[in-house]
PDB file of N, CA and C in Angstrom:
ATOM      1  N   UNK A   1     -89.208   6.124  25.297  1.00  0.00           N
ATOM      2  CA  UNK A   1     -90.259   6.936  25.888  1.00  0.00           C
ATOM      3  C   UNK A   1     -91.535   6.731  25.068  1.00  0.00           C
ATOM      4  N   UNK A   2     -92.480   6.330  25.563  1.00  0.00           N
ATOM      5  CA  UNK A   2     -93.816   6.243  25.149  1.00  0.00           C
ATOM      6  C   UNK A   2     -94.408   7.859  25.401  1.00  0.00           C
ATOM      7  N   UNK A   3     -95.591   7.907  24.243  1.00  0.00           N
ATOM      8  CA  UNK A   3     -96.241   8.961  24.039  1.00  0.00           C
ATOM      9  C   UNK A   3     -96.828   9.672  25.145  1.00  0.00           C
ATOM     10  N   UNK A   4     -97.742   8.905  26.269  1.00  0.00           N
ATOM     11  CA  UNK A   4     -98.139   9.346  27.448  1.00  0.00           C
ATOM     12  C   UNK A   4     -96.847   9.719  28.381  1.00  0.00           C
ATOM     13  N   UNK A   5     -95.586   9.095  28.207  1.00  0.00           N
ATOM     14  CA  UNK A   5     -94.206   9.562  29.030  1.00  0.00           C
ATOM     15  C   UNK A   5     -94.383  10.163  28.411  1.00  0.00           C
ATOM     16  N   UNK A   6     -93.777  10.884  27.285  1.00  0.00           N
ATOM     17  CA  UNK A   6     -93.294  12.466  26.624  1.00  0.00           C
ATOM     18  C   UNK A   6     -94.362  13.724  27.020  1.00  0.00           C
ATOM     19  N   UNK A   7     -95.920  13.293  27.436  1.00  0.00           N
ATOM     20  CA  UNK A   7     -96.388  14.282  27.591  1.00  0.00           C
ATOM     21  C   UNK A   7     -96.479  14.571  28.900  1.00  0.00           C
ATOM     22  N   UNK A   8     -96.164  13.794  30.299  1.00  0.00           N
ATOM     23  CA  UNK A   8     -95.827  14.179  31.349  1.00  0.00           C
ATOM     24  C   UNK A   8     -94.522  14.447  31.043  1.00  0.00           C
ATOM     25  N   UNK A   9     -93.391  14.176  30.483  1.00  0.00           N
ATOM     26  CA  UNK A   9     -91.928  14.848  30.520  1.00  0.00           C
ATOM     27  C   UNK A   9     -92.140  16.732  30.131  1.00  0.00           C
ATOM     28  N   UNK A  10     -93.233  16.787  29.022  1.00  0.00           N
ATOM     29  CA  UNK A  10     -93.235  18.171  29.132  1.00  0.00           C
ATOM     30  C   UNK A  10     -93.880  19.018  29.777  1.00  0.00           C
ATOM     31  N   UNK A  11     -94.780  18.278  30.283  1.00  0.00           N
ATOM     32  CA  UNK A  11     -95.781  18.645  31.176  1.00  0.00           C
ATOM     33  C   UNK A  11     -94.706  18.943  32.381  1.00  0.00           C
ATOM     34  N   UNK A  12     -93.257  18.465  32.963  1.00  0.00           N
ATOM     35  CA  UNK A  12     -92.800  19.185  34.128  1.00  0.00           C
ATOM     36  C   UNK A  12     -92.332  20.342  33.891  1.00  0.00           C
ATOM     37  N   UNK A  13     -91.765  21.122  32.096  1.00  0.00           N
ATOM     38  CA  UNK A  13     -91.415  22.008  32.099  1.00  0.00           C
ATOM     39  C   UNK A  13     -92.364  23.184  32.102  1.00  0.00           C
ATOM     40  N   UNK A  14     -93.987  23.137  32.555  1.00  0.00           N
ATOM     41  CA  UNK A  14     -94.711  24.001  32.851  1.00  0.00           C
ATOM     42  C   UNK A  14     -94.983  23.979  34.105  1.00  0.00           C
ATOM     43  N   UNK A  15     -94.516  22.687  35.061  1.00  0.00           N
ATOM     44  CA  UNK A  15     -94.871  22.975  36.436  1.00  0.00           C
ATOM     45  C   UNK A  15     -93.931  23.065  37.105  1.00  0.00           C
ATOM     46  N   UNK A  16     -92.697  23.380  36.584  1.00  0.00           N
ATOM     47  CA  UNK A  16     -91.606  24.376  36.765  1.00  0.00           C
ATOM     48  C   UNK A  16     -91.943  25.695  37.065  1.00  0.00           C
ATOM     49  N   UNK A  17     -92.685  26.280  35.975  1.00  0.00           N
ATOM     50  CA  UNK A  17     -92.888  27.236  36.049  1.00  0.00           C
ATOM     51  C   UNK A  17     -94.410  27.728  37.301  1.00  0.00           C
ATOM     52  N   UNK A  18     -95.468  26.853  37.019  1.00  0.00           N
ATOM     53  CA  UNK A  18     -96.774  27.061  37.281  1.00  0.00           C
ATOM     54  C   UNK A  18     -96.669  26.578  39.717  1.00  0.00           C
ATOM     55  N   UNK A  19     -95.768  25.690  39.230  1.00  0.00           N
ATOM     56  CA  UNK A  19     -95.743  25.017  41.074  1.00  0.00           C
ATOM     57  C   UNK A  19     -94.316  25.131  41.682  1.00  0.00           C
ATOM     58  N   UNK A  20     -94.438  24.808  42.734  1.00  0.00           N
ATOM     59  CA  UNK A  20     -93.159  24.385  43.638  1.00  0.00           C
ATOM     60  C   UNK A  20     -93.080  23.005  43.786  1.00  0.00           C
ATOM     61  N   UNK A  21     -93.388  21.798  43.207  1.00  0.00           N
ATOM     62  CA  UNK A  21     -93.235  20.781  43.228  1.00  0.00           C
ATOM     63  C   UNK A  21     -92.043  20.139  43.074  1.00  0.00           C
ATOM     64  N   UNK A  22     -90.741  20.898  42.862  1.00  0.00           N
ATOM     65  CA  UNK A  22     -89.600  20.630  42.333  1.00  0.00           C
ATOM     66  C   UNK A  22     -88.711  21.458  43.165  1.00  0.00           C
ATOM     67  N   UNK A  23     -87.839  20.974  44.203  1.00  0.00           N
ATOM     68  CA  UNK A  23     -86.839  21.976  44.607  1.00  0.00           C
ATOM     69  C   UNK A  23     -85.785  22.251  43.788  1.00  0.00           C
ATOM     70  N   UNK A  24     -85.219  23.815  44.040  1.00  0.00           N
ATOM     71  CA  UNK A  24     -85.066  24.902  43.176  1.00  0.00           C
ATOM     72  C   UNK A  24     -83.254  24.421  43.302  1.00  0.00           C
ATOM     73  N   UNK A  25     -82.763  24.576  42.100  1.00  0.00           N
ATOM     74  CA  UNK A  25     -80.942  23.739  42.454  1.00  0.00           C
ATOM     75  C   UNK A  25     -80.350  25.644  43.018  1.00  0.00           C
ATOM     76  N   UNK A  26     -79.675  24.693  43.800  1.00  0.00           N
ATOM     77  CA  UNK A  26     -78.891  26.032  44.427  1.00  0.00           C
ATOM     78  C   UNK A  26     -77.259  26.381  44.513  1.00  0.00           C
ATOM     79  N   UNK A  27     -76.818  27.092  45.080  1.00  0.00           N
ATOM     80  CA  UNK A  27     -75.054  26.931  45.373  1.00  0.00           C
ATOM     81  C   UNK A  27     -74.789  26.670  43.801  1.00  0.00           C
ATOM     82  N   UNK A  28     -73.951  25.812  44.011  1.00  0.00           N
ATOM     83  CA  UNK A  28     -72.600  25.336  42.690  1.00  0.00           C
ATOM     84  C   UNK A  28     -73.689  24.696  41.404  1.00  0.00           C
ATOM     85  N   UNK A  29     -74.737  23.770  42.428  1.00  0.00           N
ATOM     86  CA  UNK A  29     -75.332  23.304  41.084  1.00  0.00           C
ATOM     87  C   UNK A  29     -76.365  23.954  40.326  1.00  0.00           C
ATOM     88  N   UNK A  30     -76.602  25.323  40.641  1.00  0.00           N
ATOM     89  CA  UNK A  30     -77.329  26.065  39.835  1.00  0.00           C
ATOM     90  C   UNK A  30     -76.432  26.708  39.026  1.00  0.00           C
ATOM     91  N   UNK A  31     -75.376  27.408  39.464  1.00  0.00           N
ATOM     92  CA  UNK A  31     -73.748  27.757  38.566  1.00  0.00           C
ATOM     93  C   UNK A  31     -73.711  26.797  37.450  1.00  0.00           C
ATOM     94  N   UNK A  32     -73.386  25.627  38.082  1.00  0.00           N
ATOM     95  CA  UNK A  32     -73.449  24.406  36.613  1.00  0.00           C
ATOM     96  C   UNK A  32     -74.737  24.064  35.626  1.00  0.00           C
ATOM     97  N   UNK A  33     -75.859  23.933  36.043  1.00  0.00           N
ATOM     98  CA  UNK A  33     -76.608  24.408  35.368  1.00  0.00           C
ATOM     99  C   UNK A  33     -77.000  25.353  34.298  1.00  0.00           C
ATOM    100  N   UNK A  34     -76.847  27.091  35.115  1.00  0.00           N
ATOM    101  CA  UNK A  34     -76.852  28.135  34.247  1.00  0.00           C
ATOM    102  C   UNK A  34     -75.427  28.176  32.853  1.00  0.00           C
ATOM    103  N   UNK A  35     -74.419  27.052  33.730  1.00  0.00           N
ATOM    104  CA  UNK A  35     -73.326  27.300  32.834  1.00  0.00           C
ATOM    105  C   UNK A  35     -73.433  26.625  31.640  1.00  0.00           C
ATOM    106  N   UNK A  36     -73.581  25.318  32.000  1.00  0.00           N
ATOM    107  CA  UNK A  36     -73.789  24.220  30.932  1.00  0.00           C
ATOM    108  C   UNK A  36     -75.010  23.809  30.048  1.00  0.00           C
ATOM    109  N   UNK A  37     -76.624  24.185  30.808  1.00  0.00           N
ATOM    110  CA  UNK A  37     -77.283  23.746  30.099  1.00  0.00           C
ATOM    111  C   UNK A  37     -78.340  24.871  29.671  1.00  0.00           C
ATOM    112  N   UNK A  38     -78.115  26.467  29.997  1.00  0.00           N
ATOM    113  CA  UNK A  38     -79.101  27.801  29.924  1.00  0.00           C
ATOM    114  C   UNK A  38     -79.194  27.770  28.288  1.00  0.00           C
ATOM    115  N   UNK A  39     -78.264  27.636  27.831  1.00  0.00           N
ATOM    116  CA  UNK A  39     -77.894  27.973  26.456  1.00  0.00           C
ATOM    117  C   UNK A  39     -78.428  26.784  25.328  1.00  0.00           C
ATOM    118  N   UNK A  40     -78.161  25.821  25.848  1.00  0.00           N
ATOM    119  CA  UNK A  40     -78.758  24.246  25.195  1.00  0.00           C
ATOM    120  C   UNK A  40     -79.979  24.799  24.995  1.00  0.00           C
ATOM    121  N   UNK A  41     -80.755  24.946  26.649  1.00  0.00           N
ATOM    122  CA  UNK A  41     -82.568  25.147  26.554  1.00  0.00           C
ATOM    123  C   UNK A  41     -83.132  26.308  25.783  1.00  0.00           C
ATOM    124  N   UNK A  42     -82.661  27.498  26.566  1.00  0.00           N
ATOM    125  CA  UNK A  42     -83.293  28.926  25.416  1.00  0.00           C
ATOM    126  C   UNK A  42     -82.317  29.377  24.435  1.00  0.00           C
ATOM    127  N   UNK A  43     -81.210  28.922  23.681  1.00  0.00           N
ATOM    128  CA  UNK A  43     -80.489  29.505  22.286  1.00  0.00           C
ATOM    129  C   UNK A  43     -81.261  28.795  21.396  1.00  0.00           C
ATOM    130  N   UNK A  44     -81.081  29.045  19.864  1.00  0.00           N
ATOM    131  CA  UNK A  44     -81.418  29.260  18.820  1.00  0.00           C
ATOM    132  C   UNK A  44     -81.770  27.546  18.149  1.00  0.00           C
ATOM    133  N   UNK A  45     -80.255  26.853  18.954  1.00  0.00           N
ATOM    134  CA  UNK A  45     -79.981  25.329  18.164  1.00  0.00           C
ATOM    135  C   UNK A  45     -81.317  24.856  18.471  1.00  0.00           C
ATOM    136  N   UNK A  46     -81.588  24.290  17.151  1.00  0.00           N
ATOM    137  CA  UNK A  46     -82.222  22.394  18.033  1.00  0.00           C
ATOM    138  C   UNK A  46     -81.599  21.724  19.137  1.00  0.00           C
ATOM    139  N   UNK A  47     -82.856  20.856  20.040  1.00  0.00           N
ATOM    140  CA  UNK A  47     -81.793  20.082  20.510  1.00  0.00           C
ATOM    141  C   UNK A  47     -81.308  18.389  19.680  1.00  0.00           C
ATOM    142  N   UNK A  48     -80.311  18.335  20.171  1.00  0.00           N
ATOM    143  CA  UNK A  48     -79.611  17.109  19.189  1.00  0.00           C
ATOM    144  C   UNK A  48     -80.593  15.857  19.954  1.00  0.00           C
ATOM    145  N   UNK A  49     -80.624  15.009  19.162  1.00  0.00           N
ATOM    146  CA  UNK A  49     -81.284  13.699  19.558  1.00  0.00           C
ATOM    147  C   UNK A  49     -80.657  13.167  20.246  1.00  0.00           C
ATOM    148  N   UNK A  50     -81.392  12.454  21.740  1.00  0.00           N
ATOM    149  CA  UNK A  50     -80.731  11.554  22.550  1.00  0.00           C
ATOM    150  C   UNK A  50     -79.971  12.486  23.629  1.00  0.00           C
ATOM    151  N   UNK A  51     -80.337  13.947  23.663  1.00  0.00           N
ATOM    152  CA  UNK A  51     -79.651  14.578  25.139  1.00  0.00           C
ATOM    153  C   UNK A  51     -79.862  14.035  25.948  1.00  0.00           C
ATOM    154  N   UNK A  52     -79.190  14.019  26.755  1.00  0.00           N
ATOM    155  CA  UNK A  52     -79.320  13.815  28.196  1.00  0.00           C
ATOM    156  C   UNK A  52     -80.452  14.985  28.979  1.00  0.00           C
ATOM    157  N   UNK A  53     -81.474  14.398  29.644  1.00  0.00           N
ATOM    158  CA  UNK A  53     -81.798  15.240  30.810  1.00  0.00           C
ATOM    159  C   UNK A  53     -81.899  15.447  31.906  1.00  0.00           C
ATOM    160  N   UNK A  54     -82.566  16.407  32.621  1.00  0.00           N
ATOM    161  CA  UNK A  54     -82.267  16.560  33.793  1.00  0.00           C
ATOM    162  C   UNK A  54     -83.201  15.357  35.015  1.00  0.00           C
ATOM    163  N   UNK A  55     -83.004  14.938  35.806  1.00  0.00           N
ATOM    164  CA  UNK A  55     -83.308  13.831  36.396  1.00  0.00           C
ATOM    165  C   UNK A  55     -85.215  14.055  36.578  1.00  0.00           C
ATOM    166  N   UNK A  56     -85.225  15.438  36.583  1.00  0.00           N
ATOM    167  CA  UNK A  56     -86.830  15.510  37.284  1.00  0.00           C
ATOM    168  C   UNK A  56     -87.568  15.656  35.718  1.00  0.00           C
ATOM    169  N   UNK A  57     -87.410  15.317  34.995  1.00  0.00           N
ATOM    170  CA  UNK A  57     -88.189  15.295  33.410  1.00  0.00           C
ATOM    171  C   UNK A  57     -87.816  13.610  33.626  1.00  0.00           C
ATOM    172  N   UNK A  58     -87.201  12.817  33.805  1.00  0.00           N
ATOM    173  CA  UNK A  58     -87.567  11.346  33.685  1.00  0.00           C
ATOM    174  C   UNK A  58     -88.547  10.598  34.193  1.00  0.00           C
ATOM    175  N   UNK A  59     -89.111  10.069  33.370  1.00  0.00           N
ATOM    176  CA  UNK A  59     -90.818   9.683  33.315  1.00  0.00           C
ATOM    177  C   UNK A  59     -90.057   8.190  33.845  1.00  0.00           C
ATOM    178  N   UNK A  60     -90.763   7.592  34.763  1.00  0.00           N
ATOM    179  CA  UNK A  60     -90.920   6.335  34.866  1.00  0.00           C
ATOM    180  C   UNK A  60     -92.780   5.620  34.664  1.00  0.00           C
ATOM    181  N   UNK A  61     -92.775   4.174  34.256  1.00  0.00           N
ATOM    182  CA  UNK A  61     -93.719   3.761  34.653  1.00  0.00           C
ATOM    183  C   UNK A  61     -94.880   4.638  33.213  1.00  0.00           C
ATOM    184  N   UNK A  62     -96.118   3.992  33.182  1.00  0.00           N
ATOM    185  CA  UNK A  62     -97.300   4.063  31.966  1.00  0.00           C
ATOM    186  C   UNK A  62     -98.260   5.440  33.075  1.00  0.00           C
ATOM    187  N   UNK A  63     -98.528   6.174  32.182  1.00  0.00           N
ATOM    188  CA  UNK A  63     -99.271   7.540  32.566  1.00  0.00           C
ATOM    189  C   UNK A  63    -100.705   7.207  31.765  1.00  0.00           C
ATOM    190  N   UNK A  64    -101.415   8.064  31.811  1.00  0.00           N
ATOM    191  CA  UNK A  64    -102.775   8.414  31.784  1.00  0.00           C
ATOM    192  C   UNK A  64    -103.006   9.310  30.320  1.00  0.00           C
ATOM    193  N   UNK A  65    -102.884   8.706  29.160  1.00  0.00           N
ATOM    194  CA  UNK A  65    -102.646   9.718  28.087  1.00  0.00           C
ATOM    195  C   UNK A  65    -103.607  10.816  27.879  1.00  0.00           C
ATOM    196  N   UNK A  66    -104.754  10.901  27.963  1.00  0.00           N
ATOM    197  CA  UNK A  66    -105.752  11.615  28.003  1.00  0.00           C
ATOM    198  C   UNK A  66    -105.763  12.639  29.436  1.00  0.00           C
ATOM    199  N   UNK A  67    -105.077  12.396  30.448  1.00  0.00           N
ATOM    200  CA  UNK A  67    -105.067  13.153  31.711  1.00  0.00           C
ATOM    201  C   UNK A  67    -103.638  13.987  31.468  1.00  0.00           C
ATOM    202  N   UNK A  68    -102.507  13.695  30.586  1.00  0.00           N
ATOM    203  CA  UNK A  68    -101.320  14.467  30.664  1.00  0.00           C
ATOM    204  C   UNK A  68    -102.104  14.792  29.146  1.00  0.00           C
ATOM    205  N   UNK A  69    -102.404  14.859  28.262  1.00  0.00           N
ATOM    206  CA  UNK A  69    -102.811  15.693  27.168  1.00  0.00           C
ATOM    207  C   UNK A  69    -103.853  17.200  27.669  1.00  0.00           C
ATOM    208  N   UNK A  70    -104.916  16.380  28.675  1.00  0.00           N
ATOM    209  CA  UNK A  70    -104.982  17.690  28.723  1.00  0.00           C
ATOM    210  C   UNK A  70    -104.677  18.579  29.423  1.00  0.00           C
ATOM    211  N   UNK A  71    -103.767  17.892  30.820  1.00  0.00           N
ATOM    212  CA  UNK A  71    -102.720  18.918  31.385  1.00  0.00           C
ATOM    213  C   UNK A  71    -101.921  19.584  30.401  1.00  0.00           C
ATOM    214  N   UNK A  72    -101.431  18.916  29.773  1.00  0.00           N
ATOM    215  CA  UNK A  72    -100.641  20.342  28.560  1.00  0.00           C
ATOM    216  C   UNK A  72    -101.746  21.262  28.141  1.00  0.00           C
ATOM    217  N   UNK A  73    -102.441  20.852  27.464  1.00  0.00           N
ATOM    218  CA  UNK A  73    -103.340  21.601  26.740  1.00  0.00           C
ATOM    219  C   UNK A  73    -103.883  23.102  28.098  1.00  0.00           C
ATOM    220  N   UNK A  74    -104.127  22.772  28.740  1.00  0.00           N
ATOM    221  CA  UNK A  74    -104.458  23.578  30.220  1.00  0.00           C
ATOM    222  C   UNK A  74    -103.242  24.495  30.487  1.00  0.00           C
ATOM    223  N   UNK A  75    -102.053  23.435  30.775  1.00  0.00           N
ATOM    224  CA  UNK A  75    -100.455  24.614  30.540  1.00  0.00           C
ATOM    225  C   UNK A  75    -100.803  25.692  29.351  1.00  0.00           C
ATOM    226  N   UNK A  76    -100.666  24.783  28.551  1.00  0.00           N
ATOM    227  CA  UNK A  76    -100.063  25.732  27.089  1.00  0.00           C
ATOM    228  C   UNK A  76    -101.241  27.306  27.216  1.00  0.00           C
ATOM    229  N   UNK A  77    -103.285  26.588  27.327  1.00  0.00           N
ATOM    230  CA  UNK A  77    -103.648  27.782  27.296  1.00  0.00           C
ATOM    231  C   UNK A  77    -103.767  29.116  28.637  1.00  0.00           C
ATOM    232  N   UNK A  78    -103.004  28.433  29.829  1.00  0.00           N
ATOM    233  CA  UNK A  78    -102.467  29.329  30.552  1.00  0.00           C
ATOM    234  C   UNK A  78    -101.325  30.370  30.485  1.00  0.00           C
ATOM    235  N   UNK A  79    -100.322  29.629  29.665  1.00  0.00           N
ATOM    236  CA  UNK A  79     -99.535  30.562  28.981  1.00  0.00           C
ATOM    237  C   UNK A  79    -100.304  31.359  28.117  1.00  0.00           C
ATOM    238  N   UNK A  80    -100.735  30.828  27.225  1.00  0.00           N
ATOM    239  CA  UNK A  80    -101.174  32.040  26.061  1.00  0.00           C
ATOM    240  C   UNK A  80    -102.007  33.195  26.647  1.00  0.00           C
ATOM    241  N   UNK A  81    -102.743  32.753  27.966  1.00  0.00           N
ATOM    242  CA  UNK A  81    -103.546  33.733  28.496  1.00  0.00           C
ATOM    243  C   UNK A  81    -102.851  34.469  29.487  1.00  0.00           C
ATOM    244  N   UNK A  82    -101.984  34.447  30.071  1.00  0.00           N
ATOM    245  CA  UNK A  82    -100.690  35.273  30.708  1.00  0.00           C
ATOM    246  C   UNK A  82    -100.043  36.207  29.726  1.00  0.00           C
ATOM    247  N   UNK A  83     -99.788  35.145  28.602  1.00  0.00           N
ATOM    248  CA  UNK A  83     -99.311  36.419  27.718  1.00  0.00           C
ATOM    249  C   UNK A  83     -97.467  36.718  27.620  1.00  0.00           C
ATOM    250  N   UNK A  84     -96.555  36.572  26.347  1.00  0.00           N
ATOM    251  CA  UNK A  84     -95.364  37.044  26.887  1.00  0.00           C
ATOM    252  C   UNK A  84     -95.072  38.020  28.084  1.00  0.00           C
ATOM    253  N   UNK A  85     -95.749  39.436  28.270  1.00  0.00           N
ATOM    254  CA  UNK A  85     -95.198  39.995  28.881  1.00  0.00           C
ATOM    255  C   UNK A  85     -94.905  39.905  30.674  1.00  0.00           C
ATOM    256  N   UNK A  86     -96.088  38.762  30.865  1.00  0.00           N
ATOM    257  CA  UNK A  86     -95.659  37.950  32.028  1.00  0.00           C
ATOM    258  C   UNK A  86     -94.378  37.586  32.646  1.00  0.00           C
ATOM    259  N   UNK A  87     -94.228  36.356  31.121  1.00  0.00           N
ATOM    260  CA  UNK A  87     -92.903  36.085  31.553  1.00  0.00           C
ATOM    261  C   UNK A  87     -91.542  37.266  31.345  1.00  0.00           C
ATOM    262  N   UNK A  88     -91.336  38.251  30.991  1.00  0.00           N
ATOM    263  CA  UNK A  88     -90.249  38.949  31.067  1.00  0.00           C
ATOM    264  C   UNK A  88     -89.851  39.569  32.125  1.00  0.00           C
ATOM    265  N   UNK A  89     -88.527  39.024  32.450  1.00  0.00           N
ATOM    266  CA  UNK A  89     -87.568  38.561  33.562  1.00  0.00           C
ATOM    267  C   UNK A  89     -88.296  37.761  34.756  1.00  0.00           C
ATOM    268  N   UNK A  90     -88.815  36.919  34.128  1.00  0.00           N
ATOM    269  CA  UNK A  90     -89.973  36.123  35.247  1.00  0.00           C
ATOM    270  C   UNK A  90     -88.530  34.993  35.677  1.00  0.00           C
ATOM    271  N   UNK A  91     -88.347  35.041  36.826  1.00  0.00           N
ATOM    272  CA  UNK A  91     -87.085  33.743  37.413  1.00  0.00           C
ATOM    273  C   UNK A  91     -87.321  32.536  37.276  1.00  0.00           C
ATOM    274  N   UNK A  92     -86.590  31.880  36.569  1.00  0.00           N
ATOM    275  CA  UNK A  92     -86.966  30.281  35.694  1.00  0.00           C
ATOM    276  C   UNK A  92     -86.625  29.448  36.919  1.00  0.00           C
ATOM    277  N   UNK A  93     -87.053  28.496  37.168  1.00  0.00           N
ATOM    278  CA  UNK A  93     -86.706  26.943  38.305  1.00  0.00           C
ATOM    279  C   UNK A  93     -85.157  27.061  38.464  1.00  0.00           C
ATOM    280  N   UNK A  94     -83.947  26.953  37.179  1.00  0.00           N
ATOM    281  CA  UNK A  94     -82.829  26.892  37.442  1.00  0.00           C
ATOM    282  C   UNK A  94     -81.496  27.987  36.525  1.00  0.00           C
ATOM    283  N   UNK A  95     -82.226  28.468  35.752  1.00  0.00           N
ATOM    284  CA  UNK A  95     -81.407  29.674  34.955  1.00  0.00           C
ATOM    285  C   UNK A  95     -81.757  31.138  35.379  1.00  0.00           C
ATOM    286  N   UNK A  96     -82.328  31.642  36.439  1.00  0.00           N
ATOM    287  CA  UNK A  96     -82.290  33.113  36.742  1.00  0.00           C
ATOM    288  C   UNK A  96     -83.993  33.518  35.844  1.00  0.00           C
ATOM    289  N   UNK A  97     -83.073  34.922  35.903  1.00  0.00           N
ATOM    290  CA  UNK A  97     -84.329  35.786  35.188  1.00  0.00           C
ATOM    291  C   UNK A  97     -83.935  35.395  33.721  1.00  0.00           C
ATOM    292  N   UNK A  98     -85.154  35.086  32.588  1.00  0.00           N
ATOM    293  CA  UNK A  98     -85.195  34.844  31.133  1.00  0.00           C
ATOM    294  C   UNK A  98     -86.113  36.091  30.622  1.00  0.00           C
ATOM    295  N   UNK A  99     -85.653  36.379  29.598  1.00  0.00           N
ATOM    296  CA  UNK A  99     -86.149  37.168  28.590  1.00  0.00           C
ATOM    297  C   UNK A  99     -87.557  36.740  28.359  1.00  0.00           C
ATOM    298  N   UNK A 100     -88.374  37.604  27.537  1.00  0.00           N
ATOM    299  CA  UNK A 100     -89.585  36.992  26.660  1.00  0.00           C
ATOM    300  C   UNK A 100     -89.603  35.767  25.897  1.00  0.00           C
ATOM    301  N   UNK A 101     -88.503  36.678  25.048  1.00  0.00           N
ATOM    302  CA  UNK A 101     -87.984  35.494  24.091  1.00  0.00           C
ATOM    303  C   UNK A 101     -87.245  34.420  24.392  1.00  0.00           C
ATOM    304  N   UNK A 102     -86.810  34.545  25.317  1.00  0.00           N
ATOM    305  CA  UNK A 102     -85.800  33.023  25.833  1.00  0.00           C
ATOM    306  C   UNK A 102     -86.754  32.247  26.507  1.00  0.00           C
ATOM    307  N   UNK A 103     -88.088  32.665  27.298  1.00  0.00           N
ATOM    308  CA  UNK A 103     -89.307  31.979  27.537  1.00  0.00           C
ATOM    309  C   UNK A 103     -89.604  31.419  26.421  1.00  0.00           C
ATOM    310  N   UNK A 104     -90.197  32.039  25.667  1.00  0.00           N
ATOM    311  CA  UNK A 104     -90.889  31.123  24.344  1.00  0.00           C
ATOM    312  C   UNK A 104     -90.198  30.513  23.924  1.00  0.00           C
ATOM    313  N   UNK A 105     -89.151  30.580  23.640  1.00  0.00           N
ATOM    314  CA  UNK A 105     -87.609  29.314  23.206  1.00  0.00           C
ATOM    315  C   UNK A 105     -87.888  28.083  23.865  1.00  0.00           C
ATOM    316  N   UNK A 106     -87.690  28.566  24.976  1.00  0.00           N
ATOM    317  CA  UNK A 106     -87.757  26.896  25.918  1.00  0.00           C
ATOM    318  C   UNK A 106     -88.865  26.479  25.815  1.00  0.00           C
ATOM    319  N   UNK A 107     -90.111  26.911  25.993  1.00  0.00           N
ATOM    320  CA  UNK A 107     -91.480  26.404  25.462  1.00  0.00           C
ATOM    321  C   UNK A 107     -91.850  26.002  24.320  1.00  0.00           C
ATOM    322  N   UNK A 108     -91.767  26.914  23.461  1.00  0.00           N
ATOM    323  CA  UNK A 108     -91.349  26.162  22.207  1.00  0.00           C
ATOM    324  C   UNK A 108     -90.805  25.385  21.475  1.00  0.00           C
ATOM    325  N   UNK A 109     -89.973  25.393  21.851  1.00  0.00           N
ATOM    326  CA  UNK A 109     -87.762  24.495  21.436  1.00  0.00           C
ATOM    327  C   UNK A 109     -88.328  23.171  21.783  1.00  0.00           C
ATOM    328  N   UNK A 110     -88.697  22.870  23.050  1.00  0.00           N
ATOM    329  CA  UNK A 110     -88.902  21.910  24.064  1.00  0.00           C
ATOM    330  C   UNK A 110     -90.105  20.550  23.137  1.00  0.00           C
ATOM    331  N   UNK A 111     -91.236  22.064  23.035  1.00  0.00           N
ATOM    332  CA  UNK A 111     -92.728  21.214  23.052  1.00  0.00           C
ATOM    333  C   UNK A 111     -92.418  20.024  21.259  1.00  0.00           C
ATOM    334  N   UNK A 112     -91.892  21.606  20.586  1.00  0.00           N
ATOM    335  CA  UNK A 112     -91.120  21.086  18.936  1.00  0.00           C
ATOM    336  C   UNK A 112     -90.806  19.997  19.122  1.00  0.00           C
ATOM    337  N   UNK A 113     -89.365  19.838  20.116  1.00  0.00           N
ATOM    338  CA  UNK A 113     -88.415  18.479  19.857  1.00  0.00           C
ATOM    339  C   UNK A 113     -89.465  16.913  19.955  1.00  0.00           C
ATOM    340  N   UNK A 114     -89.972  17.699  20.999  1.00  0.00           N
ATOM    341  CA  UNK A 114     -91.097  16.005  21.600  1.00  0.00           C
ATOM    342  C   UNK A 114     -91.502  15.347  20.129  1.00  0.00           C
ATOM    343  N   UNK A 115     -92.841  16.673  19.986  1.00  0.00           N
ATOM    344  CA  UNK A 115     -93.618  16.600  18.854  1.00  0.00           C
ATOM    345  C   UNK A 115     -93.156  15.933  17.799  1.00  0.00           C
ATOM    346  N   UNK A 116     -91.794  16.036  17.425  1.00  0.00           N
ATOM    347  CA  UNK A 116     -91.467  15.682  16.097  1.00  0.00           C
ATOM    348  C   UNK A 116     -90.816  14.118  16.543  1.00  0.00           C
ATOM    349  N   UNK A 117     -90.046  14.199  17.516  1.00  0.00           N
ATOM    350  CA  UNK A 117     -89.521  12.825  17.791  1.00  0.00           C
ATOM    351  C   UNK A 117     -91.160  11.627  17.443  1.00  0.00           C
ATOM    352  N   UNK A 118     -92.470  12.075  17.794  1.00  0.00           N
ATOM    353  CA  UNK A 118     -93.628  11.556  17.795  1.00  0.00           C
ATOM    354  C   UNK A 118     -94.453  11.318  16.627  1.00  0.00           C
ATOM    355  N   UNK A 119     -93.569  12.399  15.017  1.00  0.00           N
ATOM    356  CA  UNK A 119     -94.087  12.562  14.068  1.00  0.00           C
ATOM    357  C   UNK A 119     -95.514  13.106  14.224  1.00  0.00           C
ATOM    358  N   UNK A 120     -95.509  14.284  15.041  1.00  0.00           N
ATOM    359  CA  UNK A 120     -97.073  15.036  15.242  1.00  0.00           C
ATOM    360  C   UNK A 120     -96.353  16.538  14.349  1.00  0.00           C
TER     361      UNK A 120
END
């Protein structure tokens, strides 16, 4: 993954939240989801190097580094200006209603892992 991929890869976990650009998993495969991967994204661990992800975070093809930088940058200060109490029990794309804190986990947890894989 190149640098401009990693920042559209995180850039989908805010337009998860921000759009409908992504249909929502339903039936069994939201069950498997909430079962297998709720806990990976908002618990405490790091994630381990080399997870596997979910198909709609795979970047194909050279992006626009300066156009997905400052789409994050635009995410991130939309969050901060929403504010935790927004998100509490706000319904995530594929794990239900999340906590405050299990919001900022995945936002955080997420933006961390990139960052450092990038040495930023």
């Amino acid at each position: 993954m190149s640098v401009d991929q990693m920042l559209a890869h995180v850039n989908v976990a805010y337009e998860l939240v921000y759009t409908d650009k992504y249909p929502k998993p339903k039936g069994f495969q939201k069950f498997l989801i909430k079962l297998f991967a709720k806990n990976v994204v908002v618990g405490p661990k790091p994630y381990k190097k080399n997870t596997r992800t979910a198909p709609i975070f795979l970047i194909e093809g050279q992006r626009d580094f300066e156009k997905e930088k400052k789409r994050l940058l635009d995410h991130l200060d939309r969050t901060f200006q929403l504010g935790a109490s927004h998100f509490h029990n706000k319904e995530s794309h594929a794990f239900g209603p999340l906590t405050e804190k299990e919001w900022n986990t995945l936002f955080s947890k997420h933006l961390d892992h990139h960052l450092q894989q990038f040495g930023v």
